[in-house]
Protein backbone atom coordinates (compact mmCIF):
# COMPACT_ATOMS: atom_id res chain seq x y z
CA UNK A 1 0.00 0.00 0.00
CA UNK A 2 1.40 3.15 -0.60
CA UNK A 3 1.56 5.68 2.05
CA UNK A 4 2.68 8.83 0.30
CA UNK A 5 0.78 12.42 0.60
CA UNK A 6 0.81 15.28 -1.22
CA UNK A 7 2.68 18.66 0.15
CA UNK A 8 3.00 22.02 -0.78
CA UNK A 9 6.58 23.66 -1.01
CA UNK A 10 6.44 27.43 -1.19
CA UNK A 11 9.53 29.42 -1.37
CA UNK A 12 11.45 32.24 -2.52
CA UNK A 13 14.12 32.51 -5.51
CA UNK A 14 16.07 35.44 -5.50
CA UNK A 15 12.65 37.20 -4.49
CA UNK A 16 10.35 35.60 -7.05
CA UNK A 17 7.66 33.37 -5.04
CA UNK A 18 8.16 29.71 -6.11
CA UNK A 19 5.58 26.79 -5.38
CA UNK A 20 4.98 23.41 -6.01
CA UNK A 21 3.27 20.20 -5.02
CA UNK A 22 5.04 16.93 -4.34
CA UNK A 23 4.21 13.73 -3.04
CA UNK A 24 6.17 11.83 -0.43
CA UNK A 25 6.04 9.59 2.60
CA UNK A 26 7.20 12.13 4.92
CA UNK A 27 8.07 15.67 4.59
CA UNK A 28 10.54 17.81 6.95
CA UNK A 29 12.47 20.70 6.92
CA UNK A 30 15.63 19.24 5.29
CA UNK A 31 13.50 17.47 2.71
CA UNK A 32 11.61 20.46 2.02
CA UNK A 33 14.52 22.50 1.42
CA UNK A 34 16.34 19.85 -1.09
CA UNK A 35 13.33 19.80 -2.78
CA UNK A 36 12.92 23.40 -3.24
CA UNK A 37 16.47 23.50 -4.75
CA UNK A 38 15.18 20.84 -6.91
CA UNK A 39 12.74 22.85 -8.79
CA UNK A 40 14.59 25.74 -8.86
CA UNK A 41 17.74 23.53 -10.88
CA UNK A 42 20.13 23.43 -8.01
CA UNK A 43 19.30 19.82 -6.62
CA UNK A 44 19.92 16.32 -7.49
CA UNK A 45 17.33 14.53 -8.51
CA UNK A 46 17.97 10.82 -7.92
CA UNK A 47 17.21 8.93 -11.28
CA UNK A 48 15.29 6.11 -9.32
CA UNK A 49 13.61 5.80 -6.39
CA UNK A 50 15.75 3.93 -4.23
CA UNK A 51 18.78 5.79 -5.54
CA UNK A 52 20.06 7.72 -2.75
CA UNK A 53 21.74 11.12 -3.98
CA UNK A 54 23.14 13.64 -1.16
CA UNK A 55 20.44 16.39 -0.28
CA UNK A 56 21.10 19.92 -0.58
CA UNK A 57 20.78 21.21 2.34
CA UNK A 58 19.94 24.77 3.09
CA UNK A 59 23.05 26.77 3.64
CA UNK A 60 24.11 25.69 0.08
CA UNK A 61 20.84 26.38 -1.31
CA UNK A 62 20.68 29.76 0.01
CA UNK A 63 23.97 29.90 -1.62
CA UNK A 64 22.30 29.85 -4.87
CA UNK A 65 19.04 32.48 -4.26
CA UNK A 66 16.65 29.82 -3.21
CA UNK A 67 15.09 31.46 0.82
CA UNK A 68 12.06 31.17 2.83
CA UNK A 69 10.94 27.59 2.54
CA UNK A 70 8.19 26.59 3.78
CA UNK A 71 5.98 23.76 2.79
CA UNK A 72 2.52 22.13 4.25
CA UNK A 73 -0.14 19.09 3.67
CA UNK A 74 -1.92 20.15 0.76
CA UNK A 75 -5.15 19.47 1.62
C-alpha cells in the first residue's frame, strides 16, 4: 500500500515566489529545502527511487538564491 501524501513547497528565488506540489512519505524541513532547490535547478534529482543522492541542504541552497521555505499538507 502506498503511504505517500501530497505537500505544498512554497519558497522564494532570489525574491520571485516559487511553489509546487510533491508527493512523499514524509516531509521535513531538510526534505523540504532539497526539494525546493530541486525545482529551482540546483538539486539532485535521484534517477530512481531507491537511488540515494546527497540532499542539498539549506546553507548551500541559500547559496544559490533559493530562501524562505516553507511547505505544508496540501489538503
Amino acid at each position: 500500500m502506498n503511504s505517500a501524501k501530497l505537500f505544498v513547497v512554497e519558497y522564494t528565488l532570489h525574491g520571485d515566489p516559487k511553489s509546487f506540489i510533491i508527493r512523499l512519505e514524509k516531509m521535513d524541513n531538510a526534505e523540504a529545502w532539497h526539494w525546493a532547490s530541486c525545482d529551482a535547478g540546483v538539486g539532485r534529482i535521484p534517477r530512481f527511487g531507491r537511488e540515494k543522492v546527497q540532499k542539498t541542504s539549506k546553507p548551500m541552497a541559500e547559496k544559490f538564491g533559493v530562501e524562505n521555505v516553507k511547505w505544508r499538507p496540501a489538503n
